[in-house]
PDB file of N, CA and C in Angstrom:
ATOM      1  N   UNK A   1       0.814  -1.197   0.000  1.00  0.00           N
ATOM      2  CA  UNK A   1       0.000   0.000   0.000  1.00  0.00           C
ATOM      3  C   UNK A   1       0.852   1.252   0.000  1.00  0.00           C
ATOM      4  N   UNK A   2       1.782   0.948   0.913  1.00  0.00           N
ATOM      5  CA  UNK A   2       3.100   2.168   0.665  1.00  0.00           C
ATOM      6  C   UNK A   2       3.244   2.723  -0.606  1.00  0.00           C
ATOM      7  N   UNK A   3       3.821   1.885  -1.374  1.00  0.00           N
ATOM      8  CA  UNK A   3       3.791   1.936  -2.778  1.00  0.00           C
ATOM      9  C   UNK A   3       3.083   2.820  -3.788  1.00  0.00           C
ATOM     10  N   UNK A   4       1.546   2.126  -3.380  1.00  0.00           N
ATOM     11  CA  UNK A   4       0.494   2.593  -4.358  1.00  0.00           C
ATOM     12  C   UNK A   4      -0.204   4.516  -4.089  1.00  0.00           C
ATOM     13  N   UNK A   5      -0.269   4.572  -2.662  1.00  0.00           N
ATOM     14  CA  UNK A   5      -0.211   6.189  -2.240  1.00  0.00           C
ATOM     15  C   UNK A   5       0.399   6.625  -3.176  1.00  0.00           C
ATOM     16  N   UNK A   6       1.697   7.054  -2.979  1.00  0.00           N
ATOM     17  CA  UNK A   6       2.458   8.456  -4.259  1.00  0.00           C
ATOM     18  C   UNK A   6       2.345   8.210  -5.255  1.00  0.00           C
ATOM     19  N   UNK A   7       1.717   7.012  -5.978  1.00  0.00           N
ATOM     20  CA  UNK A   7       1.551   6.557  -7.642  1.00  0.00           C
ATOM     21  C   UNK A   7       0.349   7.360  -7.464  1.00  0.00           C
ATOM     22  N   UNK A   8      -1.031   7.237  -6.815  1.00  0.00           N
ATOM     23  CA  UNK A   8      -2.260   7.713  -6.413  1.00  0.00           C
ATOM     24  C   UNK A   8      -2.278   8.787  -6.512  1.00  0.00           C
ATOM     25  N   UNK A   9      -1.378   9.315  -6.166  1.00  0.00           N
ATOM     26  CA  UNK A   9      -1.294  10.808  -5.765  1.00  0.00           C
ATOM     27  C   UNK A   9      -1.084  11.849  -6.713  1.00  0.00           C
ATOM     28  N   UNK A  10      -0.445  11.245  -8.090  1.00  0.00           N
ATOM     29  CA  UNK A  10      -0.115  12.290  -8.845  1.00  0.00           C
ATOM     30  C   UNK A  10      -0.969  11.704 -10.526  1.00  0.00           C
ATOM     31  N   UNK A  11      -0.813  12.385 -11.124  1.00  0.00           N
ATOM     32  CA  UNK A  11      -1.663  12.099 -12.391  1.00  0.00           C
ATOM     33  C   UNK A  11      -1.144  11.216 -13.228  1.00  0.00           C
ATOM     34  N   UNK A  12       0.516  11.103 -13.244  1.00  0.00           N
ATOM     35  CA  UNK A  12       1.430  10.324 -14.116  1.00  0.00           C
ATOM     36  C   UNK A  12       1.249   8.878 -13.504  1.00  0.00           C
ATOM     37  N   UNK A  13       0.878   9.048 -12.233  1.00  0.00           N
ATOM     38  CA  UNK A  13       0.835   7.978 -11.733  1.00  0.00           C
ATOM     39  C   UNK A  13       0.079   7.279 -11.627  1.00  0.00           C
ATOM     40  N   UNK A  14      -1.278   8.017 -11.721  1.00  0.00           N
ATOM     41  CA  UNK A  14      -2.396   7.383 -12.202  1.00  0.00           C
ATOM     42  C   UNK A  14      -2.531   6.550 -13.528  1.00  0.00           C
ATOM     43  N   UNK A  15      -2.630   7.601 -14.605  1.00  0.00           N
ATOM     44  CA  UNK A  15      -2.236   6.956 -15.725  1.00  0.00           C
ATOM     45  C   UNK A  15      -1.186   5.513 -16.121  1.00  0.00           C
ATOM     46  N   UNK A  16       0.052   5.185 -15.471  1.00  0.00           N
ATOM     47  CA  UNK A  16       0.674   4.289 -15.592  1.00  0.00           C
ATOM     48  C   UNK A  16      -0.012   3.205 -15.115  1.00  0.00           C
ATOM     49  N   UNK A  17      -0.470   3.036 -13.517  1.00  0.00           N
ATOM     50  CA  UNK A  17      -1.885   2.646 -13.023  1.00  0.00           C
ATOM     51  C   UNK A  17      -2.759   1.954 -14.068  1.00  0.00           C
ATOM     52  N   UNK A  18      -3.717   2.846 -14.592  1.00  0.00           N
ATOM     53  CA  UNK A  18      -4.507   2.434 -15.375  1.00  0.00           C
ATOM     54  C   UNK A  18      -3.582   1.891 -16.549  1.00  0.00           C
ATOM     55  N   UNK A  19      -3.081   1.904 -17.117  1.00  0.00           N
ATOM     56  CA  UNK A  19      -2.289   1.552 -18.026  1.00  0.00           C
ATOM     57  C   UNK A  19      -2.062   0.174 -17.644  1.00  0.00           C
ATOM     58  N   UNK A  20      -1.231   0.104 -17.099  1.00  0.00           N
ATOM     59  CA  UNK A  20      -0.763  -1.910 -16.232  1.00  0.00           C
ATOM     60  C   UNK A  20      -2.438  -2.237 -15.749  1.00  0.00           C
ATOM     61  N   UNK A  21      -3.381  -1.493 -15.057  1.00  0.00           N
ATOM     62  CA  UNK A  21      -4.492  -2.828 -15.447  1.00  0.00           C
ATOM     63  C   UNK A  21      -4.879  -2.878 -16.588  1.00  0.00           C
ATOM     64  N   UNK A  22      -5.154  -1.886 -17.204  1.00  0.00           N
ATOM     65  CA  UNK A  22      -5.816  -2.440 -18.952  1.00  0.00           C
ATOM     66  C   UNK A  22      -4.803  -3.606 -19.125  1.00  0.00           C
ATOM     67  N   UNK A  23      -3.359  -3.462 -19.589  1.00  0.00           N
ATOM     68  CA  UNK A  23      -2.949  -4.375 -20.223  1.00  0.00           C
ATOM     69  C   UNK A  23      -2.952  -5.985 -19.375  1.00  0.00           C
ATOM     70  N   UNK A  24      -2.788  -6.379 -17.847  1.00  0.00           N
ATOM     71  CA  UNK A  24      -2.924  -7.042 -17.360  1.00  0.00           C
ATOM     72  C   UNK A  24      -4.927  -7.683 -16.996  1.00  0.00           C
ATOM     73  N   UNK A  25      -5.651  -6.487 -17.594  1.00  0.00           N
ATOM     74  CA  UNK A  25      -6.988  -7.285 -17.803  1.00  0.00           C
ATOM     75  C   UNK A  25      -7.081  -7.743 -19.230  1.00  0.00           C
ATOM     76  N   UNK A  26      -6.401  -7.367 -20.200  1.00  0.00           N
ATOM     77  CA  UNK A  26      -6.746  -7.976 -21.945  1.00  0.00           C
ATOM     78  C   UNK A  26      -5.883  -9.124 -21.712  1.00  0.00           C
ATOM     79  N   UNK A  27      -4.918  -9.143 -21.006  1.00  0.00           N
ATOM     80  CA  UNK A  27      -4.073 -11.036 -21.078  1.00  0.00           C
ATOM     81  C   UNK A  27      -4.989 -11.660 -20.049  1.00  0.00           C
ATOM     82  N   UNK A  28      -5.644 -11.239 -19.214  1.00  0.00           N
ATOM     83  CA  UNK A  28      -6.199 -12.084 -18.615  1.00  0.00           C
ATOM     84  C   UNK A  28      -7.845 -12.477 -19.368  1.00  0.00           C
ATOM     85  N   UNK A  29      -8.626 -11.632 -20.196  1.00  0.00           N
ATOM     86  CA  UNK A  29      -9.180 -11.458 -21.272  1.00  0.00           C
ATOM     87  C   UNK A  29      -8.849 -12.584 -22.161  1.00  0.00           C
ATOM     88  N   UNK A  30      -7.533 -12.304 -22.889  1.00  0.00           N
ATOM     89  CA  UNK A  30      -7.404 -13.614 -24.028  1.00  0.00           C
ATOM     90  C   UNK A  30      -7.365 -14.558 -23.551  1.00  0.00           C
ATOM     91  N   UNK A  31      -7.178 -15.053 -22.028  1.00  0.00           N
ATOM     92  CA  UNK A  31      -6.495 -16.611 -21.644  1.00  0.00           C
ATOM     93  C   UNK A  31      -8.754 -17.155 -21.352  1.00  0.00           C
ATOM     94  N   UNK A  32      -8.989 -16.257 -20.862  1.00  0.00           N
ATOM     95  CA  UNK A  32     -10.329 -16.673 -21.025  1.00  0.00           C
ATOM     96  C   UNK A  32     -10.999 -17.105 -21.532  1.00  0.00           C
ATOM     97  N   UNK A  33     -10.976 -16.168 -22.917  1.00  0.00           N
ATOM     98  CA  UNK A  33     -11.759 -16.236 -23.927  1.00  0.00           C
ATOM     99  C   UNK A  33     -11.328 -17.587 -25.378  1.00  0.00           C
ATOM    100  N   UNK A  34      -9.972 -18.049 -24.536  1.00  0.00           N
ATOM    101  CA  UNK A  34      -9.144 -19.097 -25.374  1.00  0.00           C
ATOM    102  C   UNK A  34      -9.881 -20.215 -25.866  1.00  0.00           C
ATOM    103  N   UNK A  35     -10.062 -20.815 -24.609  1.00  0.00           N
ATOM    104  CA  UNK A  35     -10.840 -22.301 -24.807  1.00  0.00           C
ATOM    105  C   UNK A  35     -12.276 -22.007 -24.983  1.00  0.00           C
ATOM    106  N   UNK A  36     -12.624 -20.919 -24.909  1.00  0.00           N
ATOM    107  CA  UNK A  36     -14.333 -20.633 -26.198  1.00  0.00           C
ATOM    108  C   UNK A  36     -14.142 -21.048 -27.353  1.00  0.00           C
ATOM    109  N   UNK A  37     -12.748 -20.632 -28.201  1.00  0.00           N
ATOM    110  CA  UNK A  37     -12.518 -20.297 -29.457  1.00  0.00           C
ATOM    111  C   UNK A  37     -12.182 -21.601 -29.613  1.00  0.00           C
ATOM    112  N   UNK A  38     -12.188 -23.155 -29.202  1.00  0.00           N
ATOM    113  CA  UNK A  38     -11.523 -24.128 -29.733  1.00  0.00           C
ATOM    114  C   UNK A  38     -12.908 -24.711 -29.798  1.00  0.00           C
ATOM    115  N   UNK A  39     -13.796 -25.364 -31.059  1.00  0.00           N
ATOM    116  CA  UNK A  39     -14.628 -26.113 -31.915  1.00  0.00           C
ATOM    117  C   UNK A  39     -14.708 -27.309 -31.086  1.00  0.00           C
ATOM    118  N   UNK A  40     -16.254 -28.076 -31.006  1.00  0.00           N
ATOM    119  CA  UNK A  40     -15.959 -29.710 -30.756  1.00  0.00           C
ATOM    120  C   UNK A  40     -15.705 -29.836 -32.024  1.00  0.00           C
ATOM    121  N   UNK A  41     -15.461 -31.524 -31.632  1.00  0.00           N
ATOM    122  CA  UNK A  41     -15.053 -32.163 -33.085  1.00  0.00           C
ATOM    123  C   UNK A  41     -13.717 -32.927 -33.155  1.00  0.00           C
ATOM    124  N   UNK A  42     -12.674 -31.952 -32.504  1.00  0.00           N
ATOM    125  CA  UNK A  42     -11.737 -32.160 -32.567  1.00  0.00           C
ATOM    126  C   UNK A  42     -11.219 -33.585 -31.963  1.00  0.00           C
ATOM    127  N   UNK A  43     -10.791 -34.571 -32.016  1.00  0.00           N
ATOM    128  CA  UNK A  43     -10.818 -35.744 -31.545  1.00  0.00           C
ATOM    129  C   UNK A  43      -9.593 -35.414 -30.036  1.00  0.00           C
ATOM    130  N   UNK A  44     -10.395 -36.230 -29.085  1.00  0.00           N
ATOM    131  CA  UNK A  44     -10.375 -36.132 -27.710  1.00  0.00           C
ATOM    132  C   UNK A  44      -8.712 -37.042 -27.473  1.00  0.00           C
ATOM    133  N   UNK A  45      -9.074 -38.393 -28.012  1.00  0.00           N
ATOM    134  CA  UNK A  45      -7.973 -39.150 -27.837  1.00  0.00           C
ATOM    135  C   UNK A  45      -6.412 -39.023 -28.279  1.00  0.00           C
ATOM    136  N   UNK A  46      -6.399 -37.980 -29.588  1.00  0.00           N
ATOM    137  CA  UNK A  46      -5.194 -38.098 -30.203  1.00  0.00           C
ATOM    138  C   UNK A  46      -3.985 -37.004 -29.727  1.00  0.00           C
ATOM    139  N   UNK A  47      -2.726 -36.884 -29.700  1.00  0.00           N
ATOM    140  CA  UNK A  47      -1.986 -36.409 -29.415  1.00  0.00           C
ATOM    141  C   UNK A  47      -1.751 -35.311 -29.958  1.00  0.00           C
ATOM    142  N   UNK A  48      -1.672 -35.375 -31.180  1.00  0.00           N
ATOM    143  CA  UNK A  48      -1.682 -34.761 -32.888  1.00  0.00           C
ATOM    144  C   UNK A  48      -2.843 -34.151 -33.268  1.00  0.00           C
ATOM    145  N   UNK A  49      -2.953 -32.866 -33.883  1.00  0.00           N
ATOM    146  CA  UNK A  49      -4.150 -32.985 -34.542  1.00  0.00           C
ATOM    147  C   UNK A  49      -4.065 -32.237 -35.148  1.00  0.00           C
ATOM    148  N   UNK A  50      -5.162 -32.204 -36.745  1.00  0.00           N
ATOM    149  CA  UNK A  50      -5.024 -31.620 -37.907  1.00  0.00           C
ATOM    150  C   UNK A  50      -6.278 -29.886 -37.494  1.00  0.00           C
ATOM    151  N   UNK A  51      -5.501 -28.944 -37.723  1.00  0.00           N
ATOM    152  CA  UNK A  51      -6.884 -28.161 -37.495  1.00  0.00           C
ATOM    153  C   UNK A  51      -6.865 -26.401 -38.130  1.00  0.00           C
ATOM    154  N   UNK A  52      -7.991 -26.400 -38.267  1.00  0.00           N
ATOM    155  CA  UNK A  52      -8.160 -25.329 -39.153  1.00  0.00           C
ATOM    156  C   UNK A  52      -8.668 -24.081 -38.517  1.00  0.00           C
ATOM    157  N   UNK A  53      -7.199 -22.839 -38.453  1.00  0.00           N
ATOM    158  CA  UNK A  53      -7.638 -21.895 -37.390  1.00  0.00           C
ATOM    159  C   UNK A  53      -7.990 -20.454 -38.258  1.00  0.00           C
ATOM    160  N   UNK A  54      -9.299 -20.272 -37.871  1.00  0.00           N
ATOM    161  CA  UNK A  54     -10.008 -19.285 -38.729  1.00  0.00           C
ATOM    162  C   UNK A  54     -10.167 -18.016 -38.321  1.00  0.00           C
ATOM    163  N   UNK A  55      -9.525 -17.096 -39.200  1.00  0.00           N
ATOM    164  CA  UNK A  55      -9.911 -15.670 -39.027  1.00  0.00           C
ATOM    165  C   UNK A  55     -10.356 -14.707 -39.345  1.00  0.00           C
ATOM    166  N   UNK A  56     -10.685 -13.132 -38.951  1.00  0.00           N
ATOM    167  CA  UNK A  56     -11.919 -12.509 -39.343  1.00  0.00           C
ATOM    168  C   UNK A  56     -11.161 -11.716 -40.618  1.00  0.00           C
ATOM    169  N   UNK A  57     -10.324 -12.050 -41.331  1.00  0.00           N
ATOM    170  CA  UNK A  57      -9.821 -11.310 -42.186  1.00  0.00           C
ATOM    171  C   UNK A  57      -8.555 -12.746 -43.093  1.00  0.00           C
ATOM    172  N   UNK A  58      -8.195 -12.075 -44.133  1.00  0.00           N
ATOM    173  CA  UNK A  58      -7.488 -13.038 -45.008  1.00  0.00           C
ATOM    174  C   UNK A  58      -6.051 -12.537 -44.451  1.00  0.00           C
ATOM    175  N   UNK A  59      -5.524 -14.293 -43.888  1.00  0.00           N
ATOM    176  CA  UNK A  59      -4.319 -14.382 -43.431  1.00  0.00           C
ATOM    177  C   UNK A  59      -3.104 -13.548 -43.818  1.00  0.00           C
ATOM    178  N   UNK A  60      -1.766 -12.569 -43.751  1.00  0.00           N
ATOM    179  CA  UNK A  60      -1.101 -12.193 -44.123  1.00  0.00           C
ATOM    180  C   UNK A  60       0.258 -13.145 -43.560  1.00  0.00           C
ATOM    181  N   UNK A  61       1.431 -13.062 -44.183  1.00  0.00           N
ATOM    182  CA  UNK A  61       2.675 -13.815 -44.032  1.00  0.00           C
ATOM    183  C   UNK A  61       2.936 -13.519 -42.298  1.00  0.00           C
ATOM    184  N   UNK A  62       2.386 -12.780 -41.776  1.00  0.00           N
ATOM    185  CA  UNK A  62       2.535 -13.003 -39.859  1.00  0.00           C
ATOM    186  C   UNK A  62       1.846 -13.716 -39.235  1.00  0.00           C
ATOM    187  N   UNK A  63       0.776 -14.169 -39.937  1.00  0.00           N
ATOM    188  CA  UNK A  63       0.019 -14.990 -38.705  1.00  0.00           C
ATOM    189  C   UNK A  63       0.209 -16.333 -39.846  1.00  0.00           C
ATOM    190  N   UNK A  64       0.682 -16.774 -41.026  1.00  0.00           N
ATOM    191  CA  UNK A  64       1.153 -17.810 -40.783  1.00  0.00           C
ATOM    192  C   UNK A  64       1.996 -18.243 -40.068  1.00  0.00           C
ATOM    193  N   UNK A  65       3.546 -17.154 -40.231  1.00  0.00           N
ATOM    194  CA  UNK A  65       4.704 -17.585 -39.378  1.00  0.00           C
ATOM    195  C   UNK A  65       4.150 -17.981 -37.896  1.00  0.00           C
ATOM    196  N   UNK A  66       3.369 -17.204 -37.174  1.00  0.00           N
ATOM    197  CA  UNK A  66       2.623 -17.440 -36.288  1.00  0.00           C
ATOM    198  C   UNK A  66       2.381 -18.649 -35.965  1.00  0.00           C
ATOM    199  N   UNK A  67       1.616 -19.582 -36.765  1.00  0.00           N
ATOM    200  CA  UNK A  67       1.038 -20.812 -36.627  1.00  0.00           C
ATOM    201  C   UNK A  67       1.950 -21.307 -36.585  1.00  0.00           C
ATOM    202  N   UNK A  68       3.313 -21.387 -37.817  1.00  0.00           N
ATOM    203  CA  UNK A  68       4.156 -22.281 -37.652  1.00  0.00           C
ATOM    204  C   UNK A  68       4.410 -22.791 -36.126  1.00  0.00           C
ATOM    205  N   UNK A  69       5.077 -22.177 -35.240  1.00  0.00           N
ATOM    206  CA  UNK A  69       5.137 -22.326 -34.226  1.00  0.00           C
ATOM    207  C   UNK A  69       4.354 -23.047 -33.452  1.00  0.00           C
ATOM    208  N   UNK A  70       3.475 -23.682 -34.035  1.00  0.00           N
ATOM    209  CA  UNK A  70       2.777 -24.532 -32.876  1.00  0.00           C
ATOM    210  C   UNK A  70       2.213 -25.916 -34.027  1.00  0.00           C
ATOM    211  N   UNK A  71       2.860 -26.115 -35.438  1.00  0.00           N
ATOM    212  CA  UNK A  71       2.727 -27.126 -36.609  1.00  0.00           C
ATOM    213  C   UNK A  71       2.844 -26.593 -37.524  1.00  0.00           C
ATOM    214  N   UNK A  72       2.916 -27.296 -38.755  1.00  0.00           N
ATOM    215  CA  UNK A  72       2.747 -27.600 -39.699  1.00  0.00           C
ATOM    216  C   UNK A  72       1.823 -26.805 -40.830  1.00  0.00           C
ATOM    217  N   UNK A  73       1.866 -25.723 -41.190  1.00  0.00           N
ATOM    218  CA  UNK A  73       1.270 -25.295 -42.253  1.00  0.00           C
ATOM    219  C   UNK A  73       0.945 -25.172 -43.288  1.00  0.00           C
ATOM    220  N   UNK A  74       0.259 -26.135 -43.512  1.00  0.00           N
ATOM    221  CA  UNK A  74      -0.406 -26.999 -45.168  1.00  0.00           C
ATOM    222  C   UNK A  74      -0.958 -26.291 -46.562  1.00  0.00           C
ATOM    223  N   UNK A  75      -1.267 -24.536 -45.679  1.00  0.00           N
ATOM    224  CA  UNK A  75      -1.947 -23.738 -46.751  1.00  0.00           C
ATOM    225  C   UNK A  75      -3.091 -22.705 -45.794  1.00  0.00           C
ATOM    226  N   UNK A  76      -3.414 -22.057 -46.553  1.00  0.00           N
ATOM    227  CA  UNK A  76      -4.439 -21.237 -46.404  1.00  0.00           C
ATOM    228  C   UNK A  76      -5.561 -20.728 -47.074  1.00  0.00           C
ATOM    229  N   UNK A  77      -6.442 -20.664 -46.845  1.00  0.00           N
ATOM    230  CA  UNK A  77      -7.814 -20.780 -47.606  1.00  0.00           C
ATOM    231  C   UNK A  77      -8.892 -19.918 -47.315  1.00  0.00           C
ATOM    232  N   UNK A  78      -9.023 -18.906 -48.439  1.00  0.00           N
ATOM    233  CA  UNK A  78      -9.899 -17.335 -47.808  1.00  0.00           C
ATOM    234  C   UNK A  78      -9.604 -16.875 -46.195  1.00  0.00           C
ATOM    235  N   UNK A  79     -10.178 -17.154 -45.283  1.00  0.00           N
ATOM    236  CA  UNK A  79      -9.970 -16.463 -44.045  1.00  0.00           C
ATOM    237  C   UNK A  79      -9.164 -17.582 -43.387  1.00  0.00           C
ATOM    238  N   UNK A  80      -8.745 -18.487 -43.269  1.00  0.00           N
ATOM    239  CA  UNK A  80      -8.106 -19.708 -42.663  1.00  0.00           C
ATOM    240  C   UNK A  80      -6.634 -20.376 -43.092  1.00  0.00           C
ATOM    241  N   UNK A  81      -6.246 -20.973 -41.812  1.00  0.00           N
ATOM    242  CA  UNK A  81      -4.635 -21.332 -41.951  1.00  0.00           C
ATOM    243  C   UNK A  81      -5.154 -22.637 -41.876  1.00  0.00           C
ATOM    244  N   UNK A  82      -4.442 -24.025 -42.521  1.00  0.00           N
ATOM    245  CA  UNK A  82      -4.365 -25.710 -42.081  1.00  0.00           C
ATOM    246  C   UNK A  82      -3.024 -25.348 -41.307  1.00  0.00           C
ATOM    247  N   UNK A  83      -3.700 -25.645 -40.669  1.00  0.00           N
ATOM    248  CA  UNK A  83      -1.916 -26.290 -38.805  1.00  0.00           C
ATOM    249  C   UNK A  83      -2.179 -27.865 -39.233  1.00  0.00           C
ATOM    250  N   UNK A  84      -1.017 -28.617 -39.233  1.00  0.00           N
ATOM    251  CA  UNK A  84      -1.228 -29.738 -38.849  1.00  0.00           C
ATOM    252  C   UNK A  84       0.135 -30.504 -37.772  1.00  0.00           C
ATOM    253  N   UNK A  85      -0.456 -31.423 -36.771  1.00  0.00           N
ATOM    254  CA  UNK A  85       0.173 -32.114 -35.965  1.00  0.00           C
ATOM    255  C   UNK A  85       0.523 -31.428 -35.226  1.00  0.00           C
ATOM    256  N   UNK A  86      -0.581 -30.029 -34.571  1.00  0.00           N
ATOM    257  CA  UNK A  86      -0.375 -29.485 -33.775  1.00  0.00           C
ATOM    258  C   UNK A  86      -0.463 -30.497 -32.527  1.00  0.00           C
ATOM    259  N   UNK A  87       0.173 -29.770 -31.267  1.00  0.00           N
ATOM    260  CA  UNK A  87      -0.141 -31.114 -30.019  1.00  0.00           C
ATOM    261  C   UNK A  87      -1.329 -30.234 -28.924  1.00  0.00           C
ATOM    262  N   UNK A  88      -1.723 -31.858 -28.888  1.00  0.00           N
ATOM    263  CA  UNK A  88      -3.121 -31.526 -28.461  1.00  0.00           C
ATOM    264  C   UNK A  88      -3.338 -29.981 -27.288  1.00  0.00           C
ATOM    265  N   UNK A  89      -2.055 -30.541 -26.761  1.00  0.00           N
ATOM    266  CA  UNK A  89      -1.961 -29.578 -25.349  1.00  0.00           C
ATOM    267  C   UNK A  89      -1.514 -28.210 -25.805  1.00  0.00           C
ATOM    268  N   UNK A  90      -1.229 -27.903 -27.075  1.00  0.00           N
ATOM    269  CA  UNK A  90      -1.304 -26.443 -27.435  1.00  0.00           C
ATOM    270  C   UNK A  90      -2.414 -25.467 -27.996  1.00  0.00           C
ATOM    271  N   UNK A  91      -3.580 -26.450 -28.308  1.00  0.00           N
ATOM    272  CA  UNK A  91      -4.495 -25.559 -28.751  1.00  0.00           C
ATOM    273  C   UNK A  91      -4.762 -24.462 -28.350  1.00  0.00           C
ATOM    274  N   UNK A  92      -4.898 -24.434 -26.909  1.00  0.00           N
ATOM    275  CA  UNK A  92      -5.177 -23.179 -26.070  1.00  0.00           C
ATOM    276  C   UNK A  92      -4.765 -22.112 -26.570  1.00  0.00           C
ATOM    277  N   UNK A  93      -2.931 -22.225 -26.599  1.00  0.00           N
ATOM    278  CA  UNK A  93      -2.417 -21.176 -26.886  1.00  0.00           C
ATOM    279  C   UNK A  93      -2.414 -20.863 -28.551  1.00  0.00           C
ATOM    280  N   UNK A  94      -2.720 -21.607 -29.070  1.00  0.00           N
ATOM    281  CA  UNK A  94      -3.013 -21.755 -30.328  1.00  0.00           C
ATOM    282  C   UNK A  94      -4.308 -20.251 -30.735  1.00  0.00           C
ATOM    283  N   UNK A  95      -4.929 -20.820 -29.872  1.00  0.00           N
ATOM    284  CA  UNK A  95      -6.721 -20.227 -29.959  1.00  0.00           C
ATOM    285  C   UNK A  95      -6.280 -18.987 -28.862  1.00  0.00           C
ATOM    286  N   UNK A  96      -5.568 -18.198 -28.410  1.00  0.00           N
ATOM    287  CA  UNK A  96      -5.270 -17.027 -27.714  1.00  0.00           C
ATOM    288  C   UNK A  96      -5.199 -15.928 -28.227  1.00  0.00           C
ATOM    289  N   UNK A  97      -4.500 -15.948 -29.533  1.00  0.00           N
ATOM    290  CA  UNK A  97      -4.266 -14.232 -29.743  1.00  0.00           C
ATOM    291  C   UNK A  97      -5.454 -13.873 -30.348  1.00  0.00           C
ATOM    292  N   UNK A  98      -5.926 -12.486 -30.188  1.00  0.00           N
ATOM    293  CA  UNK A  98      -6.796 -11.666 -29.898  1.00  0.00           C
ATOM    294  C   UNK A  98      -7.254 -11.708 -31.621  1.00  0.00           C
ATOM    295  N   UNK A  99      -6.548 -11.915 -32.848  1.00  0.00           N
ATOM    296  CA  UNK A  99      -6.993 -12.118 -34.084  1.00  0.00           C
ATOM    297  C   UNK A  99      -7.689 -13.410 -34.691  1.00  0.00           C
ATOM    298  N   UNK A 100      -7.573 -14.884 -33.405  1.00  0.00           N
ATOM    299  CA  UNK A 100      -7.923 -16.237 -33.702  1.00  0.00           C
ATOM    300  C   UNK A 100      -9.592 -16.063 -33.646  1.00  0.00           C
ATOM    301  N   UNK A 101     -10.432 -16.209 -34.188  1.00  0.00           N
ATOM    302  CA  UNK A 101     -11.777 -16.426 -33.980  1.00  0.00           C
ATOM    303  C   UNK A 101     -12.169 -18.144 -33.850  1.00  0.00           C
ATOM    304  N   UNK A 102     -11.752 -18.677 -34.386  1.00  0.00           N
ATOM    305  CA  UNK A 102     -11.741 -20.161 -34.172  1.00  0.00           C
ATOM    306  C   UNK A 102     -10.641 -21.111 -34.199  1.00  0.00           C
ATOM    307  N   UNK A 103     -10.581 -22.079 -33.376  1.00  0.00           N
ATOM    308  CA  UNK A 103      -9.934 -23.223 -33.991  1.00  0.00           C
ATOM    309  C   UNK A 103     -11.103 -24.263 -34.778  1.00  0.00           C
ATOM    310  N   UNK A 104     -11.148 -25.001 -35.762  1.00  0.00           N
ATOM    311  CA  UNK A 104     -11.748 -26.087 -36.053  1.00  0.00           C
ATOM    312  C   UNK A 104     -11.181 -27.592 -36.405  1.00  0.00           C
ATOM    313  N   UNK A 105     -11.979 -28.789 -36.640  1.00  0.00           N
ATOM    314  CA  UNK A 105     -10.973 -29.558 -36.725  1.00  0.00           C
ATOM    315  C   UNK A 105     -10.884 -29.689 -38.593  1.00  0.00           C
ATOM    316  N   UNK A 106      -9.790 -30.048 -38.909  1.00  0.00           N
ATOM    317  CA  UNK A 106      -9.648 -30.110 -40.310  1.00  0.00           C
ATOM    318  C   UNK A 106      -9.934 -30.992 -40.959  1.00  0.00           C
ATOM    319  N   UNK A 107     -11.177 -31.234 -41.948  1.00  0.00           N
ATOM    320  CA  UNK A 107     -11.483 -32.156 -42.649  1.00  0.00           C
ATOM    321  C   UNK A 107     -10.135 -32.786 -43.526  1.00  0.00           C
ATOM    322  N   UNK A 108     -10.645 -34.465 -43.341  1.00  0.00           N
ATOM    323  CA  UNK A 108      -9.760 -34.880 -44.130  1.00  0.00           C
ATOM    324  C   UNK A 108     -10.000 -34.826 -45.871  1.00  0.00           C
ATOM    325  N   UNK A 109      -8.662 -34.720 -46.519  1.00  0.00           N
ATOM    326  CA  UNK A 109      -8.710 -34.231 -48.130  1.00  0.00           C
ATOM    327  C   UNK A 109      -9.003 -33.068 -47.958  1.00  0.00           C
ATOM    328  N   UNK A 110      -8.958 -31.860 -46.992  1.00  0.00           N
ATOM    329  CA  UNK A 110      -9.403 -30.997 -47.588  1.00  0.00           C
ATOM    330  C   UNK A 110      -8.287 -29.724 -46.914  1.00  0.00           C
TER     331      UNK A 110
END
């Protein structure tokens, strides 16, 4: 509480204040809103999985590199990236940043 007084107290200090909660409520925001954004479907048992992460706009060369990082990128298709052999236990973070609107699971052949 020591602390927070003279931050309180002055306007700069306020502002920085508000500043660190906005940004510490939008990460706590995306980790929320994560596992909304992941589709059933997706098979429960497998380690691996093929899946198709969809967004509200047509992919640019950053949010593929993006995906890379968590599989295999097969292509992209109007608003959507193919990830494949992503692991299961990454979807989450997969389905986090604030541009993912879905994960789905990826039809096979397609």
């Amino acid at each position: 509480m020591k602390l927070i007084r003279p931050l309180l107290a002055s306007s700069k200090g306020r502002i920085v204040l508000l500043v660190l909660v906005a940004i510490v409520g939008w990460q706590v925001w995306l980790t929320i809103a994560a596992p909304a954004k992941i589709a059933a479907g997706i098979p429960p048992d497998a380690n691996r999985v093929d899946v198709r992460v969809v967004l509200p706009f047509v992919p640019e060369r950053f949010h593929v590199q993006e995906m890379q990082s968590f599989g295999r990128v097969s292509g992209t298709r109007e608003n959507s990236i193919e990830v494949r052999g992503v692991n299961r236990d990454k979807l989450t973070a997969l389905a986090r940043p604030f541009w993912v609107r879905q994960v789905e699971p990826l039809e096979q052949g397609g």
